[in-house]
C-alpha atoms as a PDB file:
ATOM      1  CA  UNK A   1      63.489  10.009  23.902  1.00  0.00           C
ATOM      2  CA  UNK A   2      60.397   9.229  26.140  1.00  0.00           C
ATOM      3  CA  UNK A   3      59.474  11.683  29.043  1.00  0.00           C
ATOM      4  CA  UNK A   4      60.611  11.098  32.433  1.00  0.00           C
ATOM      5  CA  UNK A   5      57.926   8.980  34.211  1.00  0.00           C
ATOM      6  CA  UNK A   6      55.851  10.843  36.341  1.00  0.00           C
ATOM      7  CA  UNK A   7      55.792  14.216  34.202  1.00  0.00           C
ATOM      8  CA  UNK A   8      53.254  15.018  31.224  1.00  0.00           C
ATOM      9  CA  UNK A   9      52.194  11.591  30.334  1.00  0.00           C
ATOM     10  CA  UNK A  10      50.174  11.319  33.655  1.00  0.00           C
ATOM     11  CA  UNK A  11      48.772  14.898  33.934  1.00  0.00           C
ATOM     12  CA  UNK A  12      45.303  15.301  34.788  1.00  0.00           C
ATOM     13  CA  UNK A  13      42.365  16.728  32.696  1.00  0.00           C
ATOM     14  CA  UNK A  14      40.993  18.260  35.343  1.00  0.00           C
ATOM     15  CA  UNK A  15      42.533  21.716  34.757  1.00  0.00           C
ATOM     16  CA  UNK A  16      41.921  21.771  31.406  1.00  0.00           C
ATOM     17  CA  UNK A  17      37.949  20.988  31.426  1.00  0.00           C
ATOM     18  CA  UNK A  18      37.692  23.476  34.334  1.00  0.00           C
ATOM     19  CA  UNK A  19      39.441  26.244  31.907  1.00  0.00           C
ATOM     20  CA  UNK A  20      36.933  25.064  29.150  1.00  0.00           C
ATOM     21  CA  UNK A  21      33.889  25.482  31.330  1.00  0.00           C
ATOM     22  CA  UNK A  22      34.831  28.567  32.758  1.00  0.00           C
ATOM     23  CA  UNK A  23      35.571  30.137  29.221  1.00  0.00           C
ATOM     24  CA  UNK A  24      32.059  28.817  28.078  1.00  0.00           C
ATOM     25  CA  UNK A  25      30.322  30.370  31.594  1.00  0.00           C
ATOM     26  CA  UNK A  26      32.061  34.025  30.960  1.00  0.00           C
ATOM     27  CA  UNK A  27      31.006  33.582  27.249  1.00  0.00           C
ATOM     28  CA  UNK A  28      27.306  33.096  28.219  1.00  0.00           C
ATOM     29  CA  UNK A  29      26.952  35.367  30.727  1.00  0.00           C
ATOM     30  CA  UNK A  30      28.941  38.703  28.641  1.00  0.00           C
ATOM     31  CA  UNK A  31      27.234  37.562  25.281  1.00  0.00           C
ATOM     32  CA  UNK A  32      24.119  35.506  25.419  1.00  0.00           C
ATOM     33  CA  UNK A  33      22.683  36.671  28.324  1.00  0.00           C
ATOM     34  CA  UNK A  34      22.530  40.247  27.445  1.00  0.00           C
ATOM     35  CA  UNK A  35      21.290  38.695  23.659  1.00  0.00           C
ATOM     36  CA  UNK A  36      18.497  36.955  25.054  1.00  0.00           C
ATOM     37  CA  UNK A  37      17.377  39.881  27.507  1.00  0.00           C
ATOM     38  CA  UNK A  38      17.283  42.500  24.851  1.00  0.00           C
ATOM     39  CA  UNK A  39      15.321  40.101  22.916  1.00  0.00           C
ATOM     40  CA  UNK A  40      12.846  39.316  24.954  1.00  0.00           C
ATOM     41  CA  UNK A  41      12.646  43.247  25.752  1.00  0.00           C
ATOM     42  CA  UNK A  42      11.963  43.870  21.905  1.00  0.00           C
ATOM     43  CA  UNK A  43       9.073  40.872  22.274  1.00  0.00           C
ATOM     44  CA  UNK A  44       7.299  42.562  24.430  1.00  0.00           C
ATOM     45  CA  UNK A  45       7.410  45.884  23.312  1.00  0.00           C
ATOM     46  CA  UNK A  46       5.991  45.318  19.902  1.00  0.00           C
ATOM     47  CA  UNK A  47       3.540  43.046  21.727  1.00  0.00           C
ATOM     48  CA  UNK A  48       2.507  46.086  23.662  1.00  0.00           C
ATOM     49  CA  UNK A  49       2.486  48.815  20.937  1.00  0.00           C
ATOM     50  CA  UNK A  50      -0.438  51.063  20.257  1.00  0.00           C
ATOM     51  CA  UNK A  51      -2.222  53.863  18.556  1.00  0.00           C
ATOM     52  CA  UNK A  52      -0.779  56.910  19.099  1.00  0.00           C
ATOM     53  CA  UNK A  53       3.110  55.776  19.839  1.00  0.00           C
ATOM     54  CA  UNK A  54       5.546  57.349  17.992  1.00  0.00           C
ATOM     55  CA  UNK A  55       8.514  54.660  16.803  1.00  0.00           C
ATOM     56  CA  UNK A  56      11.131  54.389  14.550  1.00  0.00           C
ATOM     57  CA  UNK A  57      11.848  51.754  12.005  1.00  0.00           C
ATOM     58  CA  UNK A  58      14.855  49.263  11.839  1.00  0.00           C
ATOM     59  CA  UNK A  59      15.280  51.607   8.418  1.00  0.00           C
ATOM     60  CA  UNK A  60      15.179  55.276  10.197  1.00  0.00           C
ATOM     61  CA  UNK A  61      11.437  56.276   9.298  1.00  0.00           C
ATOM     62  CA  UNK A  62      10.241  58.318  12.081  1.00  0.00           C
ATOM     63  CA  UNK A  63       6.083  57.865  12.745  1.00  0.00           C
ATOM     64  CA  UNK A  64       3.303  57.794  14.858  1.00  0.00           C
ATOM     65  CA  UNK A  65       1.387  54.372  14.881  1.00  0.00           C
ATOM     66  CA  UNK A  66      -2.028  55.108  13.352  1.00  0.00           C
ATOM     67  CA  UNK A  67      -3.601  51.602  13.689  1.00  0.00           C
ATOM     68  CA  UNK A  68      -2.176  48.304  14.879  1.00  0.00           C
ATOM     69  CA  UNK A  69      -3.725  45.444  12.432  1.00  0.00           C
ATOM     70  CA  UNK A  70      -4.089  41.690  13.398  1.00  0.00           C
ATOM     71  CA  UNK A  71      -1.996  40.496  10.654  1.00  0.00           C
ATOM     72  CA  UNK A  72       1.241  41.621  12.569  1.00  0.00           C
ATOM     73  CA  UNK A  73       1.302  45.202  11.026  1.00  0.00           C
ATOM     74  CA  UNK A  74       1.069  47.995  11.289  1.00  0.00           C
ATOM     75  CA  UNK A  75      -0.640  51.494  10.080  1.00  0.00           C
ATOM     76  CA  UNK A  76       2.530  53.969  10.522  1.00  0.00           C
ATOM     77  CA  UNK A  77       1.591  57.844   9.720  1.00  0.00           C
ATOM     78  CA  UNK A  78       5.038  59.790   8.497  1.00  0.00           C
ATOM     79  CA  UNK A  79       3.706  62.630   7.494  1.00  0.00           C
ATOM     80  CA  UNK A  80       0.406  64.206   8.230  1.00  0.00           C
ATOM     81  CA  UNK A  81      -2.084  62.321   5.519  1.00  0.00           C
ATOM     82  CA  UNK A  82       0.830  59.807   4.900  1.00  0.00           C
ATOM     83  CA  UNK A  83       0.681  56.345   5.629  1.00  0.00           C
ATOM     84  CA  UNK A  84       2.367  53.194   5.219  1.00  0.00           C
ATOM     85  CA  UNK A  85       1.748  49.464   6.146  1.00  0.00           C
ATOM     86  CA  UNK A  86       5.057  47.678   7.979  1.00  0.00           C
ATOM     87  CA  UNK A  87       5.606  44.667   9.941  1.00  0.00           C
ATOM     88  CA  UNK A  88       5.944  45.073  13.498  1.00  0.00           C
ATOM     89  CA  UNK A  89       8.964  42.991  13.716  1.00  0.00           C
ATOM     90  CA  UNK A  90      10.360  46.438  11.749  1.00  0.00           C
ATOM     91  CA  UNK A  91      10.218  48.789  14.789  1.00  0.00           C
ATOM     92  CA  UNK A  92      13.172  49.578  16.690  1.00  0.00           C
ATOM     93  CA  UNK A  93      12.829  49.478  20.378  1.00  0.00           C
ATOM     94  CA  UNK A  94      16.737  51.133  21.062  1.00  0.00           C
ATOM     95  CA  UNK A  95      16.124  53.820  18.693  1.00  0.00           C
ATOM     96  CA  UNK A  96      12.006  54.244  19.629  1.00  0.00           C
ATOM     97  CA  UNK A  97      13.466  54.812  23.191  1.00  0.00           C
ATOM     98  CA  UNK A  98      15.954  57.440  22.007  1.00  0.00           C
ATOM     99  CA  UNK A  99      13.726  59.742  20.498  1.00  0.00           C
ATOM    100  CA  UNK A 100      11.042  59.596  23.416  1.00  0.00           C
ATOM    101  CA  UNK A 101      13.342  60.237  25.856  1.00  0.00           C
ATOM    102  CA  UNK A 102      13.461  63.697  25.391  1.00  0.00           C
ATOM    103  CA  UNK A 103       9.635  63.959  25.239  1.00  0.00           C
ATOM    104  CA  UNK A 104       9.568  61.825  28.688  1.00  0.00           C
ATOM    105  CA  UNK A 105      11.852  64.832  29.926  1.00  0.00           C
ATOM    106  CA  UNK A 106      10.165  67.507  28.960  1.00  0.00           C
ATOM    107  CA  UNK A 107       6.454  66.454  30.535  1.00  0.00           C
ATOM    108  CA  UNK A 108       8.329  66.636  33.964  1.00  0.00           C
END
């Protein structure tokens, strides 16, 4: 049995390419955008880190950022007299922010 003439044979594309792009624009803008933002933001935050910031690692360790070396480290002090060498790429700018937040609070 063939389909009437004039029924789904001959439908257009149209609808269907719009649905596609519109399900590949809400896609971007809820998921890659905010990716790609929040990157950038953790660029330039270990681009701007130095001596004397206290940070967190992508692993939990809490420090203070004793010296900031050219090789993309850093000198992190844990514990008074305590050191250890990481790569900047390991600092945590979402968790960094949490913990100085309440320091930020309490200078006002």
């Amino acid at each position: 049995m063939a389909p009437p003439s004039g029924q789904a044979g001959d439908q257009s594309p149209l609808p269907t390419f719009l649905m596609m792009g519109a399900i590949i624009l809400v896609f971007w803008l809820f998921m890659i955008r905010p990716q790609a933002k929040k990157a950038k933001d953790q660029k330039k935050y270990i681009e701007n880190m130095q001596k004397g910031d206290r940070v967190v690692t992508i692993a939990g360790i809490h420090g203070k950022i004793n010296k900031v070396n050219d090789d993309g480290t850093i000198d992190l002090e844990t514990s008074p007299g305590s050191y250890i060498k990481i790569e900047k790429s390991a600092i945590s700018l979402e968790w960094t922010q949490n913990i100085n937040k309440p320091a930020a609070a309490e200078k006002k």
